[in-house]
PDB file of N, CA and C in Angstrom:
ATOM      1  N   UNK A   1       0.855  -1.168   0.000  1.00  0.00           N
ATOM      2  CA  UNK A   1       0.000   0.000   0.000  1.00  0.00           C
ATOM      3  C   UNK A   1       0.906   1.237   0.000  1.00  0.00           C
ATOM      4  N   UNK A   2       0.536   2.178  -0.519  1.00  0.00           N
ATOM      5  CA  UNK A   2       1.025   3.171  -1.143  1.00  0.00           C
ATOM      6  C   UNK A   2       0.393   4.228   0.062  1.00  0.00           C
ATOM      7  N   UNK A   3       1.889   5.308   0.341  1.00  0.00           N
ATOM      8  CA  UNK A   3       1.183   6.564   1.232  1.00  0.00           C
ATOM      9  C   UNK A   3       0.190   7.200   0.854  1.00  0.00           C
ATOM     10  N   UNK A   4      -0.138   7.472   0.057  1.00  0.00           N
ATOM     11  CA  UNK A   4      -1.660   8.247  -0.491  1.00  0.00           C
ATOM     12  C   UNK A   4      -2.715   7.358  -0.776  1.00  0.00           C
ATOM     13  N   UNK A   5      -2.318   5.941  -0.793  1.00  0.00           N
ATOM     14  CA  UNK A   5      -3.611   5.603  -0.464  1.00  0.00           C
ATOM     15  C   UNK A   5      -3.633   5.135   0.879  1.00  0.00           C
ATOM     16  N   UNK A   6      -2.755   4.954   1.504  1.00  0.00           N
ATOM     17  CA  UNK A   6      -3.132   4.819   2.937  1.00  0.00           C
ATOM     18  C   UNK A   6      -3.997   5.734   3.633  1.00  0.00           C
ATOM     19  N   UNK A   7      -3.230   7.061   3.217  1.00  0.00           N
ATOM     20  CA  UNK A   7      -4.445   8.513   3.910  1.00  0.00           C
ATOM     21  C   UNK A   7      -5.416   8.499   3.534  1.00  0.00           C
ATOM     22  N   UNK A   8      -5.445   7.779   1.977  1.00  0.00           N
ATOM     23  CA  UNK A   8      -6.932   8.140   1.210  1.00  0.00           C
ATOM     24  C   UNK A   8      -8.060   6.958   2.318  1.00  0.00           C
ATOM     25  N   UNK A   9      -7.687   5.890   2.904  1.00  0.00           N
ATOM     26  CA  UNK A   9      -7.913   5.183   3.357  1.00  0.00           C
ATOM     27  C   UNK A   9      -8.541   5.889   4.684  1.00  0.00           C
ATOM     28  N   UNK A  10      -7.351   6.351   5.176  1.00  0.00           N
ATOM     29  CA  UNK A  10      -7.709   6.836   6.407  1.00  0.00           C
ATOM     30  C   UNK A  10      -8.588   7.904   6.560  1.00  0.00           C
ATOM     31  N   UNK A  11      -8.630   8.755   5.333  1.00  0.00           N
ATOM     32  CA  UNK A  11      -9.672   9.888   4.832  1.00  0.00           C
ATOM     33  C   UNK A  11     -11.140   9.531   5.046  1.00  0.00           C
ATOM     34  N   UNK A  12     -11.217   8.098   4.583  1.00  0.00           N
ATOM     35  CA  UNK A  12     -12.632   7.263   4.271  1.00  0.00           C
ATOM     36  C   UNK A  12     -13.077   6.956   6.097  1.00  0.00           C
ATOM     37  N   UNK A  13     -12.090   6.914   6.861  1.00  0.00           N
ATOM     38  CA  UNK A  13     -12.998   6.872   8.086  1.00  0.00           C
ATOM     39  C   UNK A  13     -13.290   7.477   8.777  1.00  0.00           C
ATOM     40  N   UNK A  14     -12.656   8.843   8.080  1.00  0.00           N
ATOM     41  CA  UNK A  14     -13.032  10.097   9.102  1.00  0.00           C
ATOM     42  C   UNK A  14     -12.036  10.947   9.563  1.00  0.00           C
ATOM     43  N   UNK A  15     -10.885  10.097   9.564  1.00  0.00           N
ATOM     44  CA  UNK A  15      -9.477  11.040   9.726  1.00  0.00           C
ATOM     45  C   UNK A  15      -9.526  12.121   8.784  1.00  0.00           C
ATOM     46  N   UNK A  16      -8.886  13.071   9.435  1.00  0.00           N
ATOM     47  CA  UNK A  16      -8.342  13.951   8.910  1.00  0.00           C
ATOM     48  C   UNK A  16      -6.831  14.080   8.552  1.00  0.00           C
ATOM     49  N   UNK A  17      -6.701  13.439   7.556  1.00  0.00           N
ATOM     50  CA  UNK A  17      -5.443  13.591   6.539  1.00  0.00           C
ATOM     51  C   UNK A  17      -4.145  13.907   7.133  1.00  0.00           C
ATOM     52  N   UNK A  18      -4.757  15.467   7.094  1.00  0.00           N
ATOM     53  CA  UNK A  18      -3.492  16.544   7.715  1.00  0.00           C
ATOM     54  C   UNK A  18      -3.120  16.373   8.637  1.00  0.00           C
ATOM     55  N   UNK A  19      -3.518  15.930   9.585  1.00  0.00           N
ATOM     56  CA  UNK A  19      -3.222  15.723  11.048  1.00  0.00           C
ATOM     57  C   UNK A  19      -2.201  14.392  11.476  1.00  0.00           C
ATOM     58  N   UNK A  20      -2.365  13.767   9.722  1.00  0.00           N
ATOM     59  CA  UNK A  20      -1.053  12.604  10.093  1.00  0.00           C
ATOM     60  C   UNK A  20      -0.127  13.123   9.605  1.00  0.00           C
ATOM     61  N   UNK A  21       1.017  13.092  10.395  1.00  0.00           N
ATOM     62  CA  UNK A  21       2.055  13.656   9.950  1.00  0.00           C
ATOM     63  C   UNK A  21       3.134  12.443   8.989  1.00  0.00           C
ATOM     64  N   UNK A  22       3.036  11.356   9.710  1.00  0.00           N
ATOM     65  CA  UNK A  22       3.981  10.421   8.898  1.00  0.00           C
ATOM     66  C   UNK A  22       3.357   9.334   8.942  1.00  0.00           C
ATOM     67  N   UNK A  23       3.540   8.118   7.884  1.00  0.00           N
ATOM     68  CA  UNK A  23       2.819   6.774   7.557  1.00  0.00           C
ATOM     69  C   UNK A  23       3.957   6.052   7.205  1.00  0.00           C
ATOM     70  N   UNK A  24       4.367   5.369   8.276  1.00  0.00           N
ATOM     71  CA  UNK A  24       5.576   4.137   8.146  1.00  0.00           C
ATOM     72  C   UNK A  24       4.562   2.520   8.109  1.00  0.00           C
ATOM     73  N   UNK A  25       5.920   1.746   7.631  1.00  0.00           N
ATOM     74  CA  UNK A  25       5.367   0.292   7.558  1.00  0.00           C
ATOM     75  C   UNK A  25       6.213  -0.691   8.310  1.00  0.00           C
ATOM     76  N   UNK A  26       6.291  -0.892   9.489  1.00  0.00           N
ATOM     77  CA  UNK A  26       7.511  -1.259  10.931  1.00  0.00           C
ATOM     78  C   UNK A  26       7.357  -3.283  10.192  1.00  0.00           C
ATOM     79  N   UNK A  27       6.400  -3.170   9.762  1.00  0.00           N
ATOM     80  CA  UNK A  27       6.103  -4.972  10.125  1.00  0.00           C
ATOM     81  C   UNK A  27       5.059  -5.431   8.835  1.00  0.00           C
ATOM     82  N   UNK A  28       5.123  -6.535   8.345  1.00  0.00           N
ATOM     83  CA  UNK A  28       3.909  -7.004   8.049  1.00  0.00           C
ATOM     84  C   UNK A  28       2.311  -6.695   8.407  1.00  0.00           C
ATOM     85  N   UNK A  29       1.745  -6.604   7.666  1.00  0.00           N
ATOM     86  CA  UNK A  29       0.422  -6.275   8.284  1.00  0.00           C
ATOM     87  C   UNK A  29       0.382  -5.149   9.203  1.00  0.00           C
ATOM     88  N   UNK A  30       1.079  -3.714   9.344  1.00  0.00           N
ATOM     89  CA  UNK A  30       1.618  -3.396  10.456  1.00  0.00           C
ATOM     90  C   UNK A  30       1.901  -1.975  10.060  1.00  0.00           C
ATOM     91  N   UNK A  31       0.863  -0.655  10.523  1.00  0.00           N
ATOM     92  CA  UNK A  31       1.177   0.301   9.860  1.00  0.00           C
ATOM     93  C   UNK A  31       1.038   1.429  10.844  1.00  0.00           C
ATOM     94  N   UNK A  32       2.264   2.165  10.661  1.00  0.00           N
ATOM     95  CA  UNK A  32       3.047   2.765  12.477  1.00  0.00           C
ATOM     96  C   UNK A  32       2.048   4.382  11.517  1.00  0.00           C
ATOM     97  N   UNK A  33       1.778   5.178  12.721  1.00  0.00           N
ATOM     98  CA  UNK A  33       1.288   6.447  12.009  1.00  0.00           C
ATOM     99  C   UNK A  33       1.390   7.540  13.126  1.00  0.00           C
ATOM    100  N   UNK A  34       2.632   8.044  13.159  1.00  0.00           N
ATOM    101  CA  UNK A  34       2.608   9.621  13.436  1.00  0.00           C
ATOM    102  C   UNK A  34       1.999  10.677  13.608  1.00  0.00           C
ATOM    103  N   UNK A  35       1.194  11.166  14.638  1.00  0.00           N
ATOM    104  CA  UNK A  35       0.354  12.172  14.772  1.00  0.00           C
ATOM    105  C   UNK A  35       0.787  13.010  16.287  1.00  0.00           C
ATOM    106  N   UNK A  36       0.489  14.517  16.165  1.00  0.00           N
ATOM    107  CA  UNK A  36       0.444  15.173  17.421  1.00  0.00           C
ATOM    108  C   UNK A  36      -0.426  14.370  18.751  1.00  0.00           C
ATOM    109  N   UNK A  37       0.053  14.313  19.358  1.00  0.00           N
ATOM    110  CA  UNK A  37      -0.512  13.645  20.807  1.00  0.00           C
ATOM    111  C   UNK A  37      -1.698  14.041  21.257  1.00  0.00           C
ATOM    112  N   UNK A  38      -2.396  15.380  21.322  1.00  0.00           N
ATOM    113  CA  UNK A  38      -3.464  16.203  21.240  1.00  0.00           C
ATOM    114  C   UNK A  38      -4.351  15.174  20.575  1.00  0.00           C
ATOM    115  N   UNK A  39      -3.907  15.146  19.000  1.00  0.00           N
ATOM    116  CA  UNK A  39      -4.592  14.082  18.613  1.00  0.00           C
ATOM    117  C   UNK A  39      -5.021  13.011  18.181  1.00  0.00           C
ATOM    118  N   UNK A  40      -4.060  11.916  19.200  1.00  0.00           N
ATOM    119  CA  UNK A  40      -4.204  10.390  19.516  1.00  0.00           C
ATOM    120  C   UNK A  40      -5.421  10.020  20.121  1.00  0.00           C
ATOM    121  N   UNK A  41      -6.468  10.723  21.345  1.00  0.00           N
ATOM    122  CA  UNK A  41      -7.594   9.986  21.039  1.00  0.00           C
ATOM    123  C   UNK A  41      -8.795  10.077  20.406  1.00  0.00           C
ATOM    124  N   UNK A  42      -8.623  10.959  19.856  1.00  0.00           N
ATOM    125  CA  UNK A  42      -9.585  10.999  18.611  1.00  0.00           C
ATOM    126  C   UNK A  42      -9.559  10.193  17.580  1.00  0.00           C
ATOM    127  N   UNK A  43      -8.012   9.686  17.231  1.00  0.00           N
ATOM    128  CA  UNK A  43      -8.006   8.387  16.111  1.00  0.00           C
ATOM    129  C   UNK A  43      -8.440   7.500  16.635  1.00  0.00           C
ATOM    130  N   UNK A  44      -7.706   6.933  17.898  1.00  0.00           N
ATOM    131  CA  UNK A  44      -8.164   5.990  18.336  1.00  0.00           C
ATOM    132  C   UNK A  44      -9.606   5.591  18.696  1.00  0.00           C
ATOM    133  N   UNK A  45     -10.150   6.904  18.913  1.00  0.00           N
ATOM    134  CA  UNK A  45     -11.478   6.468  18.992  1.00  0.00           C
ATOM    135  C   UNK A  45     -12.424   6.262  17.635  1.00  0.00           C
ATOM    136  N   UNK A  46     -12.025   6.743  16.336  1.00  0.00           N
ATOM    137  CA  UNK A  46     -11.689   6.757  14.774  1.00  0.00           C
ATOM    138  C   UNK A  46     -11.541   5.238  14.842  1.00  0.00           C
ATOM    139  N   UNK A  47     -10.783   4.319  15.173  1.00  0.00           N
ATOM    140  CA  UNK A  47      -9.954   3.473  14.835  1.00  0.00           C
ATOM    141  C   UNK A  47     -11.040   2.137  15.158  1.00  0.00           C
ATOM    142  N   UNK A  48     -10.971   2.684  16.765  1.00  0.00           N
ATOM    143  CA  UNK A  48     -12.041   1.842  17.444  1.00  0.00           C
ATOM    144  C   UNK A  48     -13.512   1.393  17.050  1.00  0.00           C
ATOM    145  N   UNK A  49     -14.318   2.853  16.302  1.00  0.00           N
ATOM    146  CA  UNK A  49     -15.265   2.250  15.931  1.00  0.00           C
ATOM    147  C   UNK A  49     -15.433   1.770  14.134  1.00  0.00           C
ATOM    148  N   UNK A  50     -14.419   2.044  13.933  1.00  0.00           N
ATOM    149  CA  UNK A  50     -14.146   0.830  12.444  1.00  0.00           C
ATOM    150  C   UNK A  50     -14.076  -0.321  12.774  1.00  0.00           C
ATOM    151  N   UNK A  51     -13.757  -0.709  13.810  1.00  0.00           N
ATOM    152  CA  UNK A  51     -13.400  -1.926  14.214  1.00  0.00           C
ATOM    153  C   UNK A  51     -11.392  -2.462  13.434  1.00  0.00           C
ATOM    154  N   UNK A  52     -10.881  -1.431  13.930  1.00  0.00           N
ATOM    155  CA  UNK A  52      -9.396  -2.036  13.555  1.00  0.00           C
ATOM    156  C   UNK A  52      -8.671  -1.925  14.569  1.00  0.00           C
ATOM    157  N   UNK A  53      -8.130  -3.287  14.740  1.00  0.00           N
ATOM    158  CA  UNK A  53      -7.381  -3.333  15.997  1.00  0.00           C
ATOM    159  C   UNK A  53      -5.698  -2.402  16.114  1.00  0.00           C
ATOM    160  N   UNK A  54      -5.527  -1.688  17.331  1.00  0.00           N
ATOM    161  CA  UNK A  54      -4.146  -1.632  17.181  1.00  0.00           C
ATOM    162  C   UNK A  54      -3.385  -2.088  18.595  1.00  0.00           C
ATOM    163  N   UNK A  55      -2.082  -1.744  17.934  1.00  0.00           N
ATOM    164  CA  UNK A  55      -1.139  -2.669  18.710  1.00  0.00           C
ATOM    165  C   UNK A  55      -0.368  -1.820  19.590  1.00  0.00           C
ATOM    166  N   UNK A  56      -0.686  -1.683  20.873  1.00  0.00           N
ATOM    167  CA  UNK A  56      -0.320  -0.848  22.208  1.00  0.00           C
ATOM    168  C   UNK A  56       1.028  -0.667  22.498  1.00  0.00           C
ATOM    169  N   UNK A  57       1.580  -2.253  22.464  1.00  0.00           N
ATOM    170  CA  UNK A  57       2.870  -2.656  22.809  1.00  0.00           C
ATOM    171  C   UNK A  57       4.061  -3.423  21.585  1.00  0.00           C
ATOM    172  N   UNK A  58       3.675  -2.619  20.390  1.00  0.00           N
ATOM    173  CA  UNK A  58       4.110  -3.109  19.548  1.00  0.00           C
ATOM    174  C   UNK A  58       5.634  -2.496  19.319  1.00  0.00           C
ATOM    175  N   UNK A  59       6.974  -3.506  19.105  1.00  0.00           N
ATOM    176  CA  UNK A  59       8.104  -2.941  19.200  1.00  0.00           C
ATOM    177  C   UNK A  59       9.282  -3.601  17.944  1.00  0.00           C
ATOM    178  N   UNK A  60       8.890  -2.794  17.160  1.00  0.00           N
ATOM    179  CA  UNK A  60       9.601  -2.701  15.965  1.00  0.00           C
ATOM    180  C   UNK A  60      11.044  -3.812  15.815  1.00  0.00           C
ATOM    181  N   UNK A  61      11.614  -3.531  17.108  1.00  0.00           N
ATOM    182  CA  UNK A  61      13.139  -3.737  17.052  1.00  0.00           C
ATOM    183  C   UNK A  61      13.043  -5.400  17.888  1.00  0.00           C
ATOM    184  N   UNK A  62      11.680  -6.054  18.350  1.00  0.00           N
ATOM    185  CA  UNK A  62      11.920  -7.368  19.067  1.00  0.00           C
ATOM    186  C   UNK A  62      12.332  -8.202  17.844  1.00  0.00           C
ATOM    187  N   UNK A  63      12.816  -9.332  17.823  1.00  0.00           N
ATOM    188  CA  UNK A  63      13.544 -10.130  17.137  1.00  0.00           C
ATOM    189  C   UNK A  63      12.270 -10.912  15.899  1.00  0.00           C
ATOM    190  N   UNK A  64      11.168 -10.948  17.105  1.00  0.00           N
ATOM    191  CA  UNK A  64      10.094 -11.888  16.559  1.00  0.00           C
ATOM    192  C   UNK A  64       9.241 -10.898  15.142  1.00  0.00           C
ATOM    193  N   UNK A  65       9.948  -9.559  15.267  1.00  0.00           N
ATOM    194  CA  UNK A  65       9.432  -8.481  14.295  1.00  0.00           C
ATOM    195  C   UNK A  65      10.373  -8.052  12.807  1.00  0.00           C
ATOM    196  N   UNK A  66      11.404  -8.628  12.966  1.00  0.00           N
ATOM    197  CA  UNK A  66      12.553  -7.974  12.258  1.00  0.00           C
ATOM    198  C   UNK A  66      12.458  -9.206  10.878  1.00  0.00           C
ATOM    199  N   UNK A  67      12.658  -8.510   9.730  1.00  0.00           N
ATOM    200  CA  UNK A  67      12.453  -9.111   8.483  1.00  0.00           C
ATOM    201  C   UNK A  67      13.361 -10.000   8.374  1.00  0.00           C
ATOM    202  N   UNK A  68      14.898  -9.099   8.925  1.00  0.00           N
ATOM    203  CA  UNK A  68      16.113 -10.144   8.556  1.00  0.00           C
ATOM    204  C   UNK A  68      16.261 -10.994   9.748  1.00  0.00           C
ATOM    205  N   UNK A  69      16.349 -12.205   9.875  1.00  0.00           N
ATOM    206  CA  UNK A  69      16.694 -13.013  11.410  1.00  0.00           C
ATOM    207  C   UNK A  69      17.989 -12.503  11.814  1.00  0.00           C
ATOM    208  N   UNK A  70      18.973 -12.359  10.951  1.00  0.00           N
ATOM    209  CA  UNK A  70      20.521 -12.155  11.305  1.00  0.00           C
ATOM    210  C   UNK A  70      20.609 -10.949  12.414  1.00  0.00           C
ATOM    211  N   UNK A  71      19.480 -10.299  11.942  1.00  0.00           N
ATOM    212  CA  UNK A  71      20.084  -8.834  12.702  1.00  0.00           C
ATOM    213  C   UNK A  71      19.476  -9.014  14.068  1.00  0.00           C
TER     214      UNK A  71
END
């Protein structure tokens, strides 16, 4: 998935676009998104009633997350 359609995505549930500042991809299935803190529960509550789960304690750098095993 492509950054503009991710927002366009996120556009469709009500987000407001602008307010994400960055759209990374940390993991499989797995899409990290950057916003002012002010307004984290408003997505989340955005998020919540789409019904899409997110991941609280999710950490990029655990072993069980990392693409390459070596590293």
């Amino acid at each position: 998935m492509t950054y503009t359609e991710a927002r366009r995505r996120l556009s469709r549930l009500g987000v407001d676009s602008w307010r994400i500042l960055d759209v990374c991809y940390p993991a499989h299935s797995v899409v990290g998104l950057l916003v002012h803190l002010q307004y984290k529960p408003a997505l989340l509550s955005l998020l919540e009633k789409a019904k899409i789960p997110t991941l609280d304690t999710f950490d990029p750098l655990d072993p069980a997350n990392l693409a390459d095993p070596k590293l």
